[in-house]
C-alpha atoms as a PDB file:
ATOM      1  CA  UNK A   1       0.000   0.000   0.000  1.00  0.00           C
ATOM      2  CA  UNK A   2       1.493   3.612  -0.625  1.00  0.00           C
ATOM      3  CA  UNK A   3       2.205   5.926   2.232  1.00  0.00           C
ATOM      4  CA  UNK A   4      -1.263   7.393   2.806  1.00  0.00           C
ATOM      5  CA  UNK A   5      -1.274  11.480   2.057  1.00  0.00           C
ATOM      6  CA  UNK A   6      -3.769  14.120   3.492  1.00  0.00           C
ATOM      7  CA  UNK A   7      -4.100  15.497   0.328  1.00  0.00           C
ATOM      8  CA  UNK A   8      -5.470  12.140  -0.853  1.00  0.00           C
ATOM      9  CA  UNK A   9      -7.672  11.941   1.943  1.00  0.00           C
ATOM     10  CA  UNK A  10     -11.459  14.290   2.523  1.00  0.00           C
ATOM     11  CA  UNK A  11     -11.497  13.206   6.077  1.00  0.00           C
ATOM     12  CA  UNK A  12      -9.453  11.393   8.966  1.00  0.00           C
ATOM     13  CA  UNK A  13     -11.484   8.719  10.772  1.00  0.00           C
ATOM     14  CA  UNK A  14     -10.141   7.299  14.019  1.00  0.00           C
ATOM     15  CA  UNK A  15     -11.335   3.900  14.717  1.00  0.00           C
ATOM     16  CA  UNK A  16     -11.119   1.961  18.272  1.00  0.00           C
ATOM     17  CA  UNK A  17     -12.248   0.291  21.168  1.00  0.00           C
ATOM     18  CA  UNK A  18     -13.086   2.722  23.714  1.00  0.00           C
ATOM     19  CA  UNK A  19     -10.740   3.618  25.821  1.00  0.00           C
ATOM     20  CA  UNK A  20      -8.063   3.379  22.829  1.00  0.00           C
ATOM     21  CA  UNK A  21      -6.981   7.360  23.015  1.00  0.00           C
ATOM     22  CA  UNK A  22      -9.551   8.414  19.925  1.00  0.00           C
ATOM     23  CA  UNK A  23     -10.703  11.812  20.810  1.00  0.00           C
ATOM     24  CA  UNK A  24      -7.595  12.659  23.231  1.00  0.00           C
ATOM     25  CA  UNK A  25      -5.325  11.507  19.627  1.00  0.00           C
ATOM     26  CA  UNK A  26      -7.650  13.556  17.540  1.00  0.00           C
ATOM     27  CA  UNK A  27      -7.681  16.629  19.161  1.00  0.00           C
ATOM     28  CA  UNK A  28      -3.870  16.553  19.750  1.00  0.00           C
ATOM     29  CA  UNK A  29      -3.284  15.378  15.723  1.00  0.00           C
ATOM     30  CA  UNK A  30      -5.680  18.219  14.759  1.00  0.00           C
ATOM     31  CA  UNK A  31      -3.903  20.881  16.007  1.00  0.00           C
ATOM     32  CA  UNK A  32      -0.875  19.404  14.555  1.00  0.00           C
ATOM     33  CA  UNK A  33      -2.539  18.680  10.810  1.00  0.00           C
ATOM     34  CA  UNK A  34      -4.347  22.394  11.191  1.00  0.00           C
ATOM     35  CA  UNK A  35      -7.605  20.047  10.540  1.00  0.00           C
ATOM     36  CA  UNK A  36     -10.920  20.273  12.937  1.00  0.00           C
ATOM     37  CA  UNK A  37     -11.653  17.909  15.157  1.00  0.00           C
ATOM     38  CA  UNK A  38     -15.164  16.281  15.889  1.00  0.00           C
ATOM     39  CA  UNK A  39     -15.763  13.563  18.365  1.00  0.00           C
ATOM     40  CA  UNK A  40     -18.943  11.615  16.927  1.00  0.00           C
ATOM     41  CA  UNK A  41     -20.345  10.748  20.305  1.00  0.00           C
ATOM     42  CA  UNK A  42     -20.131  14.707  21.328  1.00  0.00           C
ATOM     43  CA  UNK A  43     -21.759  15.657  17.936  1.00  0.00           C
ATOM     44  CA  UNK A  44     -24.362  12.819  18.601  1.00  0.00           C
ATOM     45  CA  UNK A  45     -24.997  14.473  22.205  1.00  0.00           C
ATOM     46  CA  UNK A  46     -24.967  18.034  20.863  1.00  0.00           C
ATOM     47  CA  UNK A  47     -28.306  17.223  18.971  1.00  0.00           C
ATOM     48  CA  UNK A  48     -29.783  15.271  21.533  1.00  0.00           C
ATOM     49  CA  UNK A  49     -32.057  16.506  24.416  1.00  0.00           C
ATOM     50  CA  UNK A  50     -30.458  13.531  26.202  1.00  0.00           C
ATOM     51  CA  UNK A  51     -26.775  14.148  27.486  1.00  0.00           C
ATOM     52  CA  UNK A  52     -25.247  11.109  27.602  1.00  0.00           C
ATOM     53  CA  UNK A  53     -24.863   8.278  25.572  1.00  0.00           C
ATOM     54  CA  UNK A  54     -25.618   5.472  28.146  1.00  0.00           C
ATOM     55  CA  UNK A  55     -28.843   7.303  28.962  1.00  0.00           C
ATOM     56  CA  UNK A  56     -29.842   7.455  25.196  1.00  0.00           C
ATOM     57  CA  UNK A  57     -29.201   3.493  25.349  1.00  0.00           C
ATOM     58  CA  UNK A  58     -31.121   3.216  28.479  1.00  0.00           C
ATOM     59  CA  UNK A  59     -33.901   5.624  27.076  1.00  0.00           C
ATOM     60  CA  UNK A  60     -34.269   4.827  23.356  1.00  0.00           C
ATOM     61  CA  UNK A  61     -32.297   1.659  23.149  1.00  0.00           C
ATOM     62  CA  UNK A  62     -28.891   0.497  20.931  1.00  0.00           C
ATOM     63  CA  UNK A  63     -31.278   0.577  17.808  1.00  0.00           C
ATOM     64  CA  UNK A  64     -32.119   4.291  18.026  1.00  0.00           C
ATOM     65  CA  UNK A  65     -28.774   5.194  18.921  1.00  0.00           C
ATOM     66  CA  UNK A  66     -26.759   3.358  16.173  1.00  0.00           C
ATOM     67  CA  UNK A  67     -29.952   5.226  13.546  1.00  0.00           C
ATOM     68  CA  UNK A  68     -28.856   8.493  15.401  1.00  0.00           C
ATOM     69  CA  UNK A  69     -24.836   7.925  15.052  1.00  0.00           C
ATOM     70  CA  UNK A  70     -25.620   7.232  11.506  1.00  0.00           C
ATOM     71  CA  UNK A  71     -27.322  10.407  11.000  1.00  0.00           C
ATOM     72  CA  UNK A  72     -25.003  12.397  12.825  1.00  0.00           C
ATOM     73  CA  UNK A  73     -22.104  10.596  10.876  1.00  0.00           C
ATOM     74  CA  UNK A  74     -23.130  10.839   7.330  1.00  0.00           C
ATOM     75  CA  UNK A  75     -24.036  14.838   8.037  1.00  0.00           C
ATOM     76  CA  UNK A  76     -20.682  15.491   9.571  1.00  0.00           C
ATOM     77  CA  UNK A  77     -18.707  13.810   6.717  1.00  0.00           C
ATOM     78  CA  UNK A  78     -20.129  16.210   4.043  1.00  0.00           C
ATOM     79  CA  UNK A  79     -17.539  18.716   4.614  1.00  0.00           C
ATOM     80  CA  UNK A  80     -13.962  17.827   4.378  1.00  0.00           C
ATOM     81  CA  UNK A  81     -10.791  18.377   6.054  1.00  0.00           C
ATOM     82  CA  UNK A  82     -11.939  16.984   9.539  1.00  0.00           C
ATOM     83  CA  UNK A  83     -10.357  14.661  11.558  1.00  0.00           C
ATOM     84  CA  UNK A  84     -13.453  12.268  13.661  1.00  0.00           C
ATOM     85  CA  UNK A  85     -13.440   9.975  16.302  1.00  0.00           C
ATOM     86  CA  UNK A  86     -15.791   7.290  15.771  1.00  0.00           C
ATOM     87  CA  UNK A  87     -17.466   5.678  18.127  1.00  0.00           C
ATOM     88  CA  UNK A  88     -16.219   2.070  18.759  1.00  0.00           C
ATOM     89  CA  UNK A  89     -19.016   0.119  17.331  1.00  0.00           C
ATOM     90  CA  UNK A  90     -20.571   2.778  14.551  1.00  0.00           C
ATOM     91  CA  UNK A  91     -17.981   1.275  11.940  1.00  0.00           C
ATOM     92  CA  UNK A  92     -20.229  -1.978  12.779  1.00  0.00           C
ATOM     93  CA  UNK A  93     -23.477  -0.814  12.474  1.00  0.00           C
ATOM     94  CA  UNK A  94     -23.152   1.373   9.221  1.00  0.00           C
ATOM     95  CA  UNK A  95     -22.546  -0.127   5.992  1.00  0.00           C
ATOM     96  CA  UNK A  96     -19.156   0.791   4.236  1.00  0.00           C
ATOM     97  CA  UNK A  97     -21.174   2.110   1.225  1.00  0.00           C
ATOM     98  CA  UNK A  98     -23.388   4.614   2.695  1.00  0.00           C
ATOM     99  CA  UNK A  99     -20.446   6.131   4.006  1.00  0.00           C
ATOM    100  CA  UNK A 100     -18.225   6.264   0.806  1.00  0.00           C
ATOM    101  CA  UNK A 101     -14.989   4.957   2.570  1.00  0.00           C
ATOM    102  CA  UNK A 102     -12.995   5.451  -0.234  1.00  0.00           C
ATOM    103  CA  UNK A 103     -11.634   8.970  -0.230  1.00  0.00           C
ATOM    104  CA  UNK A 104     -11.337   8.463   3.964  1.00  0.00           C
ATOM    105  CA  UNK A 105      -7.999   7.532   5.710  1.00  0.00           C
ATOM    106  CA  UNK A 106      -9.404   4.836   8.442  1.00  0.00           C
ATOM    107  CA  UNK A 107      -6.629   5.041  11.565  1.00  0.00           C
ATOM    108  CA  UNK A 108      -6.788   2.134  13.873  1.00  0.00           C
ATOM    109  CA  UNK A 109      -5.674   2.847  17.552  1.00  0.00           C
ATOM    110  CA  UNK A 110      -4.270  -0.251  18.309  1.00  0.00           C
ATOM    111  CA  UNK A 111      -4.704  -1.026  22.223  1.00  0.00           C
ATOM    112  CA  UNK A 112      -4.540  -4.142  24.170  1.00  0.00           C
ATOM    113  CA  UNK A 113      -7.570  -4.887  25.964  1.00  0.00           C
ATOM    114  CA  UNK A 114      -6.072  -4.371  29.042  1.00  0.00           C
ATOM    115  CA  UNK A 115      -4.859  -0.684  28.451  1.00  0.00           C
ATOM    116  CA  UNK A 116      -8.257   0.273  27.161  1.00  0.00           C
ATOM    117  CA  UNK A 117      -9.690  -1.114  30.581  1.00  0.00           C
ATOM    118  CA  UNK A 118      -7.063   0.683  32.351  1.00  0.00           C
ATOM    119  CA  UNK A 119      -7.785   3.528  30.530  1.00  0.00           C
ATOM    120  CA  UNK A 120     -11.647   3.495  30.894  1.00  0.00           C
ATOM    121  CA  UNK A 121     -11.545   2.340  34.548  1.00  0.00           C
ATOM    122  CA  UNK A 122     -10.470   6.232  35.228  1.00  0.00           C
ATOM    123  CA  UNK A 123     -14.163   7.213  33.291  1.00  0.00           C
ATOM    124  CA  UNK A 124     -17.654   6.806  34.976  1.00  0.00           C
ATOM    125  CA  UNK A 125     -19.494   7.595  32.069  1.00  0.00           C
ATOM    126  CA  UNK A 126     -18.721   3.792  30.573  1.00  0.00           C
ATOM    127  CA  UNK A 127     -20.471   1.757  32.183  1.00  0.00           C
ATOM    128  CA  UNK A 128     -19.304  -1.367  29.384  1.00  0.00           C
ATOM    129  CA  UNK A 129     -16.398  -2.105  31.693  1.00  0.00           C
ATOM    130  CA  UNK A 130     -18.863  -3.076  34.729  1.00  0.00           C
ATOM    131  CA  UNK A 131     -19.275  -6.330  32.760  1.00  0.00           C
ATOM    132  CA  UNK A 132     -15.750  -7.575  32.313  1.00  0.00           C
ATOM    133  CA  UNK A 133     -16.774 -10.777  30.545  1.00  0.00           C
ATOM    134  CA  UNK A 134     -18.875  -8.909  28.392  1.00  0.00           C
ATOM    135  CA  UNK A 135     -16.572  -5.978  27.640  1.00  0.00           C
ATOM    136  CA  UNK A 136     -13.428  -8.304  27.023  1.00  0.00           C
ATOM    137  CA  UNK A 137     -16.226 -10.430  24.530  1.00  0.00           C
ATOM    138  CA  UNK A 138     -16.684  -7.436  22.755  1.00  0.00           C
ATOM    139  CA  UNK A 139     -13.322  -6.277  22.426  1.00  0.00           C
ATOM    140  CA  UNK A 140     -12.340  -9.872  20.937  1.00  0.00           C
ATOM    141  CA  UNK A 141     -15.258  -9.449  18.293  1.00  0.00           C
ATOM    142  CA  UNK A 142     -14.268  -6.201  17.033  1.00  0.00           C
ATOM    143  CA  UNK A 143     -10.272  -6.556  17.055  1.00  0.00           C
ATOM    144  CA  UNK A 144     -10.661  -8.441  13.481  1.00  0.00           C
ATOM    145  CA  UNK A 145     -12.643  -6.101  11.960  1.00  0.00           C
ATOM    146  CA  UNK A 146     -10.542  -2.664  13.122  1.00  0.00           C
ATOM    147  CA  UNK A 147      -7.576  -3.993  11.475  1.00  0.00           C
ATOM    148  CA  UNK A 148      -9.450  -4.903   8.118  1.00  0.00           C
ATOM    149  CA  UNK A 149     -10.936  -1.635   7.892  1.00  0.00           C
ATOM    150  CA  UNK A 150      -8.140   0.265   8.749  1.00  0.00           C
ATOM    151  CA  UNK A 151      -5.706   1.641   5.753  1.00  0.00           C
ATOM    152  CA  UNK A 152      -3.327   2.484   9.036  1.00  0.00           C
ATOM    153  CA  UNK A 153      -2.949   0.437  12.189  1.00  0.00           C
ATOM    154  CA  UNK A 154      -0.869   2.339  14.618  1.00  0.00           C
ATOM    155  CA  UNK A 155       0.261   0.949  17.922  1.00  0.00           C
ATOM    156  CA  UNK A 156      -0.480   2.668  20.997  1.00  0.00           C
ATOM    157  CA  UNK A 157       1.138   0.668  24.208  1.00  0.00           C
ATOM    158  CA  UNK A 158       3.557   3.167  26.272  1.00  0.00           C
ATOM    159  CA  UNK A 159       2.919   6.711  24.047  1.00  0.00           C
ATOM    160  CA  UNK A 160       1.056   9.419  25.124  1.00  0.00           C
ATOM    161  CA  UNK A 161      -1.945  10.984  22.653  1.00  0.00           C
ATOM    162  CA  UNK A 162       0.568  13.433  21.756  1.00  0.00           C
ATOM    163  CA  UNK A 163       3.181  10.965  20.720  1.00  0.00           C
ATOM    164  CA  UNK A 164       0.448   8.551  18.951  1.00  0.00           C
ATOM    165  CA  UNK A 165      -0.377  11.963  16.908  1.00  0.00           C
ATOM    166  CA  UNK A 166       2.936  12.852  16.108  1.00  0.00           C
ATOM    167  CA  UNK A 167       3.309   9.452  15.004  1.00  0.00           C
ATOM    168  CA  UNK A 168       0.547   9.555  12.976  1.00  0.00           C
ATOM    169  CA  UNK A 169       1.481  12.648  11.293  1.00  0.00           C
ATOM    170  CA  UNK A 170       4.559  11.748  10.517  1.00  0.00           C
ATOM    171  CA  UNK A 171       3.408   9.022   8.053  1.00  0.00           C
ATOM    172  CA  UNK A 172       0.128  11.413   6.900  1.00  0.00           C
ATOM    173  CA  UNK A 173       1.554  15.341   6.904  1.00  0.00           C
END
């Protein structure tokens, strides 16, 4: 594959398990590619009379939200010259055509379970990690599929956001 460009590239798209560093790398790589950032799940939150995501889950329910991050996703990705993170499931609940993947740079975060948990023990606003079974389940499931849909995997274990972004911008700026 050819060393991915911004100039090839409408928008960045930072891809995950939570806890992986998404919006903390995306704000910190924004300022460094003079691109705005958007964190999908803040956009999502922005519209909604609900302010949280777990309470739109407990409210609405997964299938409301996922037809709401959808929304939210495809109007944010008609301008350009963003950098998003995406939530960790919406890459598995919207199909890769509606969202015209083509002209997007997909980054994967790559983050051991256990540093995401680490990370996201630290947050109260995820409940996931209350169900370790279930969280570590998850995070097996959706490994596979981040590094298929990625075009760039980059590994996160002992760098700080700032050093994942300067990492990342290195290969991309």
């Amino acid at each position: 594959m050819p060393i991915p460009s911004l100039k090839t590239y409408s928008n960045i798209l930072l891809i995950g398990f939570m806890g992986s560093g998404k919006s903390y790398v995306g704000r910190a790589l924004s300022k460094i590619a003079k691109m705005k950032f958007l964190d999908l799940d803040n956009e999502i939150l922005r519209k909604s009379p609900i302010k949280s995501i777990q309470e739109i889950f407990d409210a609405q329910g997964e299938k409301y939200f996922r037809s709401l991050e959808k929304q939210t996703l495809l109007e944010i990705l008609k301008n350009d010259r963003q950098i998003i993170s995406l939530g960790g499931g919406t890459l598995f609940y919207i199909e890769k055509e509606d969202l015209e993947l083509k002209d997007k740079l997909i980054i994967f975060l790559d983050s051991s379970y256990e540093e995401c948990r680490k990370r996201v023990k630290r947050l109260d606003n995820r409940p996931l990690f209350k169900d370790e079974k279930m969280a570590k389940k998850l995070f097996d499931e959706r490994y596979p599929k981040y590094t298929e849909l990625a075009d760039i995997s980059i590994e996160t274990k002992d760098l700080s956001g700032e050093e994942i972004a300067l990492k990342i911008s290195k290969i991309i700026c």
